[in-house]
Protein backbone atom coordinates (compact mmCIF):
# COMPACT_ATOMS: atom_id res chain seq x y z
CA UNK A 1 -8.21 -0.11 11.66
CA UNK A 2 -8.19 0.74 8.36
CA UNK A 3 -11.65 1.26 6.19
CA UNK A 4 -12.50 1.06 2.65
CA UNK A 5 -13.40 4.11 3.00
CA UNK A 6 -9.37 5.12 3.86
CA UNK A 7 -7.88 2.88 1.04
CA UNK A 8 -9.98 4.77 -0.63
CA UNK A 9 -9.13 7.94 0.18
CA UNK A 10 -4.99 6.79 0.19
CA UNK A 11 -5.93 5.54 -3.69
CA UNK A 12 -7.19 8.36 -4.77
CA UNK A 13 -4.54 10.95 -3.22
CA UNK A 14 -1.54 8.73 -4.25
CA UNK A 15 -2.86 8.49 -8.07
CA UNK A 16 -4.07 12.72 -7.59
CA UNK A 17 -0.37 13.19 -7.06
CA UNK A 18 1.29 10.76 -10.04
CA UNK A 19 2.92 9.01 -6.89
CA UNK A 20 3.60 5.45 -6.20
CA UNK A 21 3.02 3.72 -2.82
CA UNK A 22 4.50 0.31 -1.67
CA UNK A 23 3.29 -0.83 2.19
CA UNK A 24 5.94 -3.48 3.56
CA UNK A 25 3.60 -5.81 5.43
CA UNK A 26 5.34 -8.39 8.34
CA UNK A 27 4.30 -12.11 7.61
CA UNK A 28 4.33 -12.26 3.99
CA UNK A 29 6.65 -12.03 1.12
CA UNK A 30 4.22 -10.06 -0.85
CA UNK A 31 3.59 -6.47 -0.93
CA UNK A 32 0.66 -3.94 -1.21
CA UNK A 33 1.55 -1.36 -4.50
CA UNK A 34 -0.81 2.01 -5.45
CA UNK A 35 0.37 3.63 -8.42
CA UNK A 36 -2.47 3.56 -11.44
CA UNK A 37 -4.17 0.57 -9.72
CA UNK A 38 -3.77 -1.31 -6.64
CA UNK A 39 -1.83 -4.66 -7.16
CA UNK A 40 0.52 -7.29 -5.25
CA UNK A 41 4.27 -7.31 -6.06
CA UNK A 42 6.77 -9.88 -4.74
CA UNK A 43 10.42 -8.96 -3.61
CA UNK A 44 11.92 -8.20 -6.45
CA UNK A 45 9.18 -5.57 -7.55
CA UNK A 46 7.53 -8.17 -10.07
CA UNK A 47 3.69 -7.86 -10.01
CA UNK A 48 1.69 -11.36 -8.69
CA UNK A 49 -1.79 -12.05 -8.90
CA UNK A 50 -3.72 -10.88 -6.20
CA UNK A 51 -4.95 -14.31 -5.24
CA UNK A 52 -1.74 -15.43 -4.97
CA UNK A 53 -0.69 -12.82 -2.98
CA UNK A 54 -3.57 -12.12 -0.53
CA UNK A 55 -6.07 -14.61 -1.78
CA UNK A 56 -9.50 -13.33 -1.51
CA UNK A 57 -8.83 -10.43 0.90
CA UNK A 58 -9.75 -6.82 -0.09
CA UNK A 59 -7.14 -3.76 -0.01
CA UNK A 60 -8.05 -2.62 3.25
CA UNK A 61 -8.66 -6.22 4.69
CA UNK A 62 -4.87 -6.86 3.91
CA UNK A 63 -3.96 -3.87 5.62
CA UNK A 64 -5.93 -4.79 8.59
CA UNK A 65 -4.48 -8.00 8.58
CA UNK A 66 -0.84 -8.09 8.39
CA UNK A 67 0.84 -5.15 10.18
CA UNK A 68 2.27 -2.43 8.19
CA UNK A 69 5.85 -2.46 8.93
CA UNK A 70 6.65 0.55 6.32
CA UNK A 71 5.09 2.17 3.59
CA UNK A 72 7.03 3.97 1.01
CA UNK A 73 5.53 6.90 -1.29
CA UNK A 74 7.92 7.61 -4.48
CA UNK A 75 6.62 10.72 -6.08
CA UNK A 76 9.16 12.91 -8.25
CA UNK A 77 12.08 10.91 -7.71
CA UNK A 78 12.06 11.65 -4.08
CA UNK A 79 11.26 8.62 -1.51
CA UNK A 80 9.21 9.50 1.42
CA UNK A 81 9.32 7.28 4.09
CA UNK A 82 6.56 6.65 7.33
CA UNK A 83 6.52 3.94 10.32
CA UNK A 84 3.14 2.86 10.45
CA UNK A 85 -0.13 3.83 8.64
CA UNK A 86 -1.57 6.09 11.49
CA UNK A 87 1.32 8.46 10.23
CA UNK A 88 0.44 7.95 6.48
CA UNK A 89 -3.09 8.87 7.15
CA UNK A 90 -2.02 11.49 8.66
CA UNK A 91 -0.08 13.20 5.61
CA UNK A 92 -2.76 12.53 3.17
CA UNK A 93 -4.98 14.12 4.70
């Protein structure tokens, strides 16, 4: 379970390290981005409004809510790839 607290904590590290994190969630179209902000983006990379997206859920609710199937980290032109968000965790900290 992840805690506001963690997204946090994953917010801060990915923005501390001019990186950019997309979490590829299982039941939706839409996906979780961190880069200078947290924000929804639909398949073709295109930001969406979070309502749209997510509707009234928080960062960490969404996270809690549809299973992370991958999360990718982009940070100086290298892609870093990990399974699930226990392993994410993990390397951030």
């Amino acid at each position: 379970m992840i805690t506001y607290a963690d997204m946090l904590n994953i917010y801060k590290k990915v923005r501390s390290m001019n990186a950019k994190a997309f979490f590829i969630l299982k039941g939706t179209k839409y996906k979780l981005a961190i880069n200078r902000y947290i924000h929804a983006i639909d398949e073709e990379s295109k930001r969406v409004p979070w309502g749209k997206a997510f509707g009234p859920k928080l960062p960490h609710d969404v996270l809690n809510t549809f299973p992370v199937l991958e999360i990718k980290l982009l940070k100086d032109n290298e892609v870093i790839t990990f399974k699930n968000i226990a392993e994410f965790l993990k390397w951030i900290r």
